[in-house]
PDB file of N, CA and C in Angstrom:
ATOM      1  N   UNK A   1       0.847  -1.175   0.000  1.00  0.00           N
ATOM      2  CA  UNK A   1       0.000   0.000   0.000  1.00  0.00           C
ATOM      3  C   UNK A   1       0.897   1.244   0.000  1.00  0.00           C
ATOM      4  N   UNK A   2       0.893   2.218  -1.260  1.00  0.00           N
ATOM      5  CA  UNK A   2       1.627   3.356  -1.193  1.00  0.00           C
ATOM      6  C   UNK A   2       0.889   4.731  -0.878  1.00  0.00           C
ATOM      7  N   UNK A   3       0.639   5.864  -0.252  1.00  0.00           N
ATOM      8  CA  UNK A   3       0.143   6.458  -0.007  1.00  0.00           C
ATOM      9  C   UNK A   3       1.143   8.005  -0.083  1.00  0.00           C
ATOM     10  N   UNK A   4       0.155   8.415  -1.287  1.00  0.00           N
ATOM     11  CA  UNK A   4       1.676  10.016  -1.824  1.00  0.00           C
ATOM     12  C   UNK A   4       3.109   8.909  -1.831  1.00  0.00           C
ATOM     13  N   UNK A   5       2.612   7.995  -2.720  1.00  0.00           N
ATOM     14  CA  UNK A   5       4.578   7.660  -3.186  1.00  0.00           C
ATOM     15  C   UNK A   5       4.801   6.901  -2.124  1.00  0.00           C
ATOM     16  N   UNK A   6       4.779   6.906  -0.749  1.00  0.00           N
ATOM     17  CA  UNK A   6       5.660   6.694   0.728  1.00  0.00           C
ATOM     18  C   UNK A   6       5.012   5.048   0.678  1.00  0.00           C
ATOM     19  N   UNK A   7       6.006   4.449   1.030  1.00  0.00           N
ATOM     20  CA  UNK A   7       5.814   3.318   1.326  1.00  0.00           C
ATOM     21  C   UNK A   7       5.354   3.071   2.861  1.00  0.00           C
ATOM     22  N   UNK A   8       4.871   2.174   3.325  1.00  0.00           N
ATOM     23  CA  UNK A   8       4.999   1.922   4.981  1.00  0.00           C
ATOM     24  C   UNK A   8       6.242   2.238   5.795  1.00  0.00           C
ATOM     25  N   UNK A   9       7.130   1.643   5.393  1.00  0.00           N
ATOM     26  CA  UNK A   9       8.493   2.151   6.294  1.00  0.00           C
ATOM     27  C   UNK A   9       8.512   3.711   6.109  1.00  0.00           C
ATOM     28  N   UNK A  10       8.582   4.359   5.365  1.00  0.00           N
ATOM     29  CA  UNK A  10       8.804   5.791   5.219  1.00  0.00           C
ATOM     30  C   UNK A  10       7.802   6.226   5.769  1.00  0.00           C
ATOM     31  N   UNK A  11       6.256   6.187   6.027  1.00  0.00           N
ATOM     32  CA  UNK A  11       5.352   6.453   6.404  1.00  0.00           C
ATOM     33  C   UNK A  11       5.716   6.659   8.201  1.00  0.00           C
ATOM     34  N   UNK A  12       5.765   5.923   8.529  1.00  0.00           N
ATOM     35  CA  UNK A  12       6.234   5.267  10.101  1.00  0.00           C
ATOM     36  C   UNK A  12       7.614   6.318  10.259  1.00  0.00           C
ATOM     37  N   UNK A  13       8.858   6.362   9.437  1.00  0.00           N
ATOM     38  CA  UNK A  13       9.652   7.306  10.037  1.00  0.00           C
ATOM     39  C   UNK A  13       9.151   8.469   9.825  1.00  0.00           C
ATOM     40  N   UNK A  14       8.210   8.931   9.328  1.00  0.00           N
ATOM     41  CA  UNK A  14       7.836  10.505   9.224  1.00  0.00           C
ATOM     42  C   UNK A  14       7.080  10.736  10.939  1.00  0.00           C
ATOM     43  N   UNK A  15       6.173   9.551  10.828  1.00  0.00           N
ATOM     44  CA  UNK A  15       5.277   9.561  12.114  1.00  0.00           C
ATOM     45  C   UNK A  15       5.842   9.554  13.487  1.00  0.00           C
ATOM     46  N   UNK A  16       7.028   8.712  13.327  1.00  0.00           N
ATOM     47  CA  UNK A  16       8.081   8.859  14.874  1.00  0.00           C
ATOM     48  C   UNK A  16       8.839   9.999  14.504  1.00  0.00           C
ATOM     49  N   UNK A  17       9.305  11.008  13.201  1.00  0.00           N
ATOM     50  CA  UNK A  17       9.809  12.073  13.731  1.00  0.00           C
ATOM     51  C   UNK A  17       8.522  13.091  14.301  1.00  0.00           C
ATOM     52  N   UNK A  18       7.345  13.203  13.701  1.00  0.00           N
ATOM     53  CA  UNK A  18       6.635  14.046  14.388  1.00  0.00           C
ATOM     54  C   UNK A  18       5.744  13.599  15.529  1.00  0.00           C
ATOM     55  N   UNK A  19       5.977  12.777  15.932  1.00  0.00           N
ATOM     56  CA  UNK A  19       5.784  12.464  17.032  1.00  0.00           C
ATOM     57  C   UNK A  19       7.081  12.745  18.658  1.00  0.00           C
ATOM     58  N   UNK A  20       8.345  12.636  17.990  1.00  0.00           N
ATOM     59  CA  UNK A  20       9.307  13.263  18.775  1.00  0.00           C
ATOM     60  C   UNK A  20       9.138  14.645  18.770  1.00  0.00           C
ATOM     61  N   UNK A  21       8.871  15.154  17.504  1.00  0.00           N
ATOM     62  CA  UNK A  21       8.882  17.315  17.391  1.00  0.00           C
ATOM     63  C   UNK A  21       7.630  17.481  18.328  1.00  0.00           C
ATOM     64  N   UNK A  22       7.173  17.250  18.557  1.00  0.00           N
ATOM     65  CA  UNK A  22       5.516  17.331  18.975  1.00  0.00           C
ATOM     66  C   UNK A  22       4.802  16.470  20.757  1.00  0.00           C
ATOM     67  N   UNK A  23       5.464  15.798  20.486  1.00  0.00           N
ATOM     68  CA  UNK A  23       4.928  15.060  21.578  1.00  0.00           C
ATOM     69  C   UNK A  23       4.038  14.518  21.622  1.00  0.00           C
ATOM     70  N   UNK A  24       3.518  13.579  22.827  1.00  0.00           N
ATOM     71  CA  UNK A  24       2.177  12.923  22.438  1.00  0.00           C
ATOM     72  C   UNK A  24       1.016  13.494  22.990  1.00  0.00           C
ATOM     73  N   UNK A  25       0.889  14.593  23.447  1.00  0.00           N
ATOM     74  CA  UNK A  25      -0.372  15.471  24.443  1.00  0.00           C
ATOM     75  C   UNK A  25      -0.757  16.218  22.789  1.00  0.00           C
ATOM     76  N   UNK A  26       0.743  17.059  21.859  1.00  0.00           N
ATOM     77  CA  UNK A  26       0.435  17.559  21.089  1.00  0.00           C
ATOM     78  C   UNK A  26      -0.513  17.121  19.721  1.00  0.00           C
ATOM     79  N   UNK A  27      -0.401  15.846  19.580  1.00  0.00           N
ATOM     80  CA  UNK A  27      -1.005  14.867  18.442  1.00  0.00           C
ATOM     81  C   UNK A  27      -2.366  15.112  18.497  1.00  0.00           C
ATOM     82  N   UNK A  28      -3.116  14.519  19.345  1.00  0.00           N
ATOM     83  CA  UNK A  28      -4.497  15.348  19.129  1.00  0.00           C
ATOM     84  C   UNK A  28      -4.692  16.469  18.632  1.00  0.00           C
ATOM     85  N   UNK A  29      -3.926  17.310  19.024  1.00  0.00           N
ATOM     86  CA  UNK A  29      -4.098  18.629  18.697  1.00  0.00           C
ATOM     87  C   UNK A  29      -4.328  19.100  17.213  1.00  0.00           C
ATOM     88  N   UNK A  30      -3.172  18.447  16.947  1.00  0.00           N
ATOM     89  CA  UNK A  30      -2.242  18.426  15.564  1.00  0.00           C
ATOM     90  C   UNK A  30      -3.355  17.702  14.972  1.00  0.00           C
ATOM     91  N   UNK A  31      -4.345  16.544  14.507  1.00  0.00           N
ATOM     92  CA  UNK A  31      -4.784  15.734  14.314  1.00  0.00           C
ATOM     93  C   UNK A  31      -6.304  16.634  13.694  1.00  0.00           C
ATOM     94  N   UNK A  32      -7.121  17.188  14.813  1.00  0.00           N
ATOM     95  CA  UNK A  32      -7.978  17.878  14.612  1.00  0.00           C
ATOM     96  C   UNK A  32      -8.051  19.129  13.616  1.00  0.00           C
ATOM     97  N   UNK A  33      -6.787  19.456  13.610  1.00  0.00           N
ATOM     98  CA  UNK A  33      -6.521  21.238  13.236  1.00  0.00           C
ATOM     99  C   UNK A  33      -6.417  20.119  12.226  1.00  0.00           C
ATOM    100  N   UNK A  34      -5.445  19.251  11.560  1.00  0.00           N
ATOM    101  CA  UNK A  34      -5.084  19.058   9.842  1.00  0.00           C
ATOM    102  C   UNK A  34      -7.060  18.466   9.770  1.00  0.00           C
ATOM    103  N   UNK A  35      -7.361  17.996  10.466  1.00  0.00           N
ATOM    104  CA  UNK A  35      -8.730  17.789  10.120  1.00  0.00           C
ATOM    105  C   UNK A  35      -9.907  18.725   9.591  1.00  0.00           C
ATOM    106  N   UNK A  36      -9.474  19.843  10.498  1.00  0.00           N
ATOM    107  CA  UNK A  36     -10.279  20.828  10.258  1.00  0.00           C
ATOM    108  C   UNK A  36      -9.518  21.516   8.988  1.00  0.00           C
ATOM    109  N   UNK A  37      -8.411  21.892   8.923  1.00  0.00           N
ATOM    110  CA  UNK A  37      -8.409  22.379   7.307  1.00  0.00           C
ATOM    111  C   UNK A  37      -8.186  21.692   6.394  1.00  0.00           C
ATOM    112  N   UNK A  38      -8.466  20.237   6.461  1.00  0.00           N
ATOM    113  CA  UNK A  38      -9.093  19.238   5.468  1.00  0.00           C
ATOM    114  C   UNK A  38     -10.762  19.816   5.090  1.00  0.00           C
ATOM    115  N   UNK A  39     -11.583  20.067   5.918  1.00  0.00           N
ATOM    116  CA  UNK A  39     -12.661  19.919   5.856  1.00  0.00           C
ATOM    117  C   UNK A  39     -12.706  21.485   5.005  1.00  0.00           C
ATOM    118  N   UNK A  40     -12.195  22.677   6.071  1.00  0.00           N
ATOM    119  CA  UNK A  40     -12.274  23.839   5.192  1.00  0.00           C
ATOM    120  C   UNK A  40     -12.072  24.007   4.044  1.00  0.00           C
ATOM    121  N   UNK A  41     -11.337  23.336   3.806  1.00  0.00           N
ATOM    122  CA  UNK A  41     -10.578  23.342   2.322  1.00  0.00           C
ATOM    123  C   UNK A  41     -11.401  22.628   0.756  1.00  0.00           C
ATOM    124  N   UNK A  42     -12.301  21.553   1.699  1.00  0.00           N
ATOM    125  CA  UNK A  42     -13.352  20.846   0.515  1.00  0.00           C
ATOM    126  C   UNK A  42     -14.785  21.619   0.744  1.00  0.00           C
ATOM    127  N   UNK A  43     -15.054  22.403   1.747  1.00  0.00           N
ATOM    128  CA  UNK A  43     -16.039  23.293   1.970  1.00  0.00           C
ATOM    129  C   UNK A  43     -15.374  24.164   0.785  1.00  0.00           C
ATOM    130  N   UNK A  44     -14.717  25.468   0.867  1.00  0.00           N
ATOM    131  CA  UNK A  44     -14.118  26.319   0.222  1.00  0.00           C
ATOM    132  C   UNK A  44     -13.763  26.131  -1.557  1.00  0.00           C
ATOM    133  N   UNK A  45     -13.503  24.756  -1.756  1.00  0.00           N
ATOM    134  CA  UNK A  45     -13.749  24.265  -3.039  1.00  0.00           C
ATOM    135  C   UNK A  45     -15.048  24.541  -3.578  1.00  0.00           C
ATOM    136  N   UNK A  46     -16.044  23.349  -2.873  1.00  0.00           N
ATOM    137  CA  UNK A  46     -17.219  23.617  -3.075  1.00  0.00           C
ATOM    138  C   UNK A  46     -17.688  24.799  -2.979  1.00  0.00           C
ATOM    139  N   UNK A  47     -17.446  25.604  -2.047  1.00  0.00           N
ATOM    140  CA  UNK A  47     -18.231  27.356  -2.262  1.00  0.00           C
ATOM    141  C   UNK A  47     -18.092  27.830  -3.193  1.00  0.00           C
ATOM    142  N   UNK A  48     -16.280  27.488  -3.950  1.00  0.00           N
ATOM    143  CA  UNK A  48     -15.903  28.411  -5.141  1.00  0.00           C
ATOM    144  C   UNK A  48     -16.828  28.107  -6.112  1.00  0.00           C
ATOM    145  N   UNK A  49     -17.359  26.933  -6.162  1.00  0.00           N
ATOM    146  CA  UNK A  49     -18.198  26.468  -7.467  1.00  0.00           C
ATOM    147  C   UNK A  49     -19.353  26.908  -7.386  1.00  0.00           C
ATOM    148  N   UNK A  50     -19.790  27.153  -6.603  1.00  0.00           N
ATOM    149  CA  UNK A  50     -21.042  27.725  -6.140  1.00  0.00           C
ATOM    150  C   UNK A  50     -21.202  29.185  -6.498  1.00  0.00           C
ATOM    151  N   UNK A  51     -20.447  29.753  -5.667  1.00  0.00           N
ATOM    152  CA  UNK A  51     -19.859  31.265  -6.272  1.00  0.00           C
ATOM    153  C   UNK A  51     -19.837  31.516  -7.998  1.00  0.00           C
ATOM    154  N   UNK A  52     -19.471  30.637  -8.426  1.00  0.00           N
ATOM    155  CA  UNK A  52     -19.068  30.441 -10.174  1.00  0.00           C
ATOM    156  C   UNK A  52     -20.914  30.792 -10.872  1.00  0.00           C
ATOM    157  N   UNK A  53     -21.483  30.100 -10.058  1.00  0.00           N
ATOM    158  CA  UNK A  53     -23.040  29.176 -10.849  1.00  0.00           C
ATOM    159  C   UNK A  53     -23.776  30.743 -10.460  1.00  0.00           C
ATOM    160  N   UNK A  54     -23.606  31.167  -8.983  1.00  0.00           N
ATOM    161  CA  UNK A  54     -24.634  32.224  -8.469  1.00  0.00           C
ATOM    162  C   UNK A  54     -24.596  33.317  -9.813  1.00  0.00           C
ATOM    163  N   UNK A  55     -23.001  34.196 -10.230  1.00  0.00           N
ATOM    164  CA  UNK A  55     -23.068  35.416 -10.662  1.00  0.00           C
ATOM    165  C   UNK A  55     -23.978  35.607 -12.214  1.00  0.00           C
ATOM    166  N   UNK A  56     -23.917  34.212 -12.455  1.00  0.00           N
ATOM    167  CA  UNK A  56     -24.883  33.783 -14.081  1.00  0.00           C
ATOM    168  C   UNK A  56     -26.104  34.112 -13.723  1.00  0.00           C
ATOM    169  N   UNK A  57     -26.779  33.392 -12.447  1.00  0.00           N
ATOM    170  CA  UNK A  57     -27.944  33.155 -12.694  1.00  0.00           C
ATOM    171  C   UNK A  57     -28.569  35.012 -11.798  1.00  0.00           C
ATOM    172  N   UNK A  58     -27.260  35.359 -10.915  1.00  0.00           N
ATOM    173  CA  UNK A  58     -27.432  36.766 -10.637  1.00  0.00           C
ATOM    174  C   UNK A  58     -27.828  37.608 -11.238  1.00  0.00           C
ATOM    175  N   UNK A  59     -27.037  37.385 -13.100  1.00  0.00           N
ATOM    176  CA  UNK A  59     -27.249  38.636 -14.127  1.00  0.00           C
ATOM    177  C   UNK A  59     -28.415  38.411 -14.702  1.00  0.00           C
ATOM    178  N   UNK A  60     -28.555  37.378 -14.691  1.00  0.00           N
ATOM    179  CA  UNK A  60     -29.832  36.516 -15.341  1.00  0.00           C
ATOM    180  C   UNK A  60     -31.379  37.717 -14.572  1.00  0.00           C
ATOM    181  N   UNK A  61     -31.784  37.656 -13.497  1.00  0.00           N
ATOM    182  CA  UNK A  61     -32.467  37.834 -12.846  1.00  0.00           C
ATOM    183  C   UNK A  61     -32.385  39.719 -12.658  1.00  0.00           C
ATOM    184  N   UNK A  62     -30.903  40.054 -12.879  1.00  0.00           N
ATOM    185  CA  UNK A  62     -30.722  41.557 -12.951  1.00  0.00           C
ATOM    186  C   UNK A  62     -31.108  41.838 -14.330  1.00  0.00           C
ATOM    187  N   UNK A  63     -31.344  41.512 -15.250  1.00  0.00           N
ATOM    188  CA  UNK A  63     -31.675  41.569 -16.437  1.00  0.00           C
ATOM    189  C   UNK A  63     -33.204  41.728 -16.925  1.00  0.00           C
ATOM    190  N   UNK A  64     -33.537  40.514 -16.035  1.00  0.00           N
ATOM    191  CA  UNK A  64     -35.136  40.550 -15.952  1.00  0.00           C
ATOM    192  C   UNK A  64     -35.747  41.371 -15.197  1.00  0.00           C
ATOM    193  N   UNK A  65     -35.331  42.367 -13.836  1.00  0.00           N
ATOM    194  CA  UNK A  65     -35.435  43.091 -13.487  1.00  0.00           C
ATOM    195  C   UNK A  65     -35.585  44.210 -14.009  1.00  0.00           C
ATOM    196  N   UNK A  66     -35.146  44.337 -15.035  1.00  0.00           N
ATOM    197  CA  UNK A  66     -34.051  45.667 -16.006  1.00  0.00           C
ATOM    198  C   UNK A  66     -35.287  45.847 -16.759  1.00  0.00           C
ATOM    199  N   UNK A  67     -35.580  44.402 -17.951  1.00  0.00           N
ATOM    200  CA  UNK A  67     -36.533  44.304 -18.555  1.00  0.00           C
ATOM    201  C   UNK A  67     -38.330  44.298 -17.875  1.00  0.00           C
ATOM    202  N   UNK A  68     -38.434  44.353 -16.901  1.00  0.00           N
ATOM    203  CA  UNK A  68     -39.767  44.607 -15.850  1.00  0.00           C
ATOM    204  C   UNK A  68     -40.035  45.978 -16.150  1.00  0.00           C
ATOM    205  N   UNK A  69     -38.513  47.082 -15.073  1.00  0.00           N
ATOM    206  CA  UNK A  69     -38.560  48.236 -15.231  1.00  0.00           C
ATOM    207  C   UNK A  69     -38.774  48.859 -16.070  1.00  0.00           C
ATOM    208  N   UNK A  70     -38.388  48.892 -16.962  1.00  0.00           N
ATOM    209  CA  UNK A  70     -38.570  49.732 -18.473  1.00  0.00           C
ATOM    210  C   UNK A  70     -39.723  49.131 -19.169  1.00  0.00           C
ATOM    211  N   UNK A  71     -40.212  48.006 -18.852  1.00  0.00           N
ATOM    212  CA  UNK A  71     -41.956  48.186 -19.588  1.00  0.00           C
ATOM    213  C   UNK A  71     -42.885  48.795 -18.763  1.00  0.00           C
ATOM    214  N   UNK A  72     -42.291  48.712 -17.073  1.00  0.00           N
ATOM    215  CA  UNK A  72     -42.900  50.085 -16.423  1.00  0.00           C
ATOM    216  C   UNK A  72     -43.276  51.133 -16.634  1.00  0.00           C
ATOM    217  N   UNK A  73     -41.817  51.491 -16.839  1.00  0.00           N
ATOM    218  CA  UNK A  73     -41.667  52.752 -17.526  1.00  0.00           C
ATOM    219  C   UNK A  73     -42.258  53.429 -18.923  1.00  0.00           C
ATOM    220  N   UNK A  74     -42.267  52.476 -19.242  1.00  0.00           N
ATOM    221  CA  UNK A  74     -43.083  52.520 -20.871  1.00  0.00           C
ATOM    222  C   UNK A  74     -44.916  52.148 -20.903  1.00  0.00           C
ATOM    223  N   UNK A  75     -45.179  51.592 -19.573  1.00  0.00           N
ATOM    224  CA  UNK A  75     -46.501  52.117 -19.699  1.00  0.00           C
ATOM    225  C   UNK A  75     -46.622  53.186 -18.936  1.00  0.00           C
ATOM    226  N   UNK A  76     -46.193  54.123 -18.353  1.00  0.00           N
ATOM    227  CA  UNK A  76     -46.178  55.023 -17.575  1.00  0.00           C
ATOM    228  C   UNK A  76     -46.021  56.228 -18.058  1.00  0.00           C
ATOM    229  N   UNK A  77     -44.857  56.018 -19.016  1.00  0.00           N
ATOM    230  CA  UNK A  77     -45.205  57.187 -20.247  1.00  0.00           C
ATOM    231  C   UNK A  77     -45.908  56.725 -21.484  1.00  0.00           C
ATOM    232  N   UNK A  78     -46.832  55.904 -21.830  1.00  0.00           N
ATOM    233  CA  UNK A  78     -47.264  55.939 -22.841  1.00  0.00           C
ATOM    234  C   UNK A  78     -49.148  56.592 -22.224  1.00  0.00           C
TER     235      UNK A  78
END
């Protein structure tokens, strides 16, 4: 099983060096936070796409607005 390239042995010495830099009270810590900007990060994806879809259907609707007003306007002066 390779995971990003790293084999098991390489996997394991990354984990006992940050486990020496860090300690073991710190790991939880550490654990949650990469969790949480795992999660932000596929939230924030997804928003961008979202963001993408809104400004179309934004102009869309400012348009039809546009076109409301001015037949307003045009029975108002006629």
């Amino acid at each position: 099983m390779r995971i990003f390239g790293l084999g098991p042995t390489e996997l394991a010495i990354i984990l006992l060096i940050v486990l020496v830099l860090f300690g073991p009270k710190q790991l939880p810590k550490l654990g949650k936070m990469f969790g949480k900007a795992m999660k932000d990060l596929r939230e924030g994806m997804e928003g961008k796409e979202e963001e993408e879809e809104k400004p179309a259907a934004m102009t869309e609707a400012k348009d039809e607005a546009v076109s409301e007003e001015s037949k307003k306007s045009e029975e108002t002066t006629v």
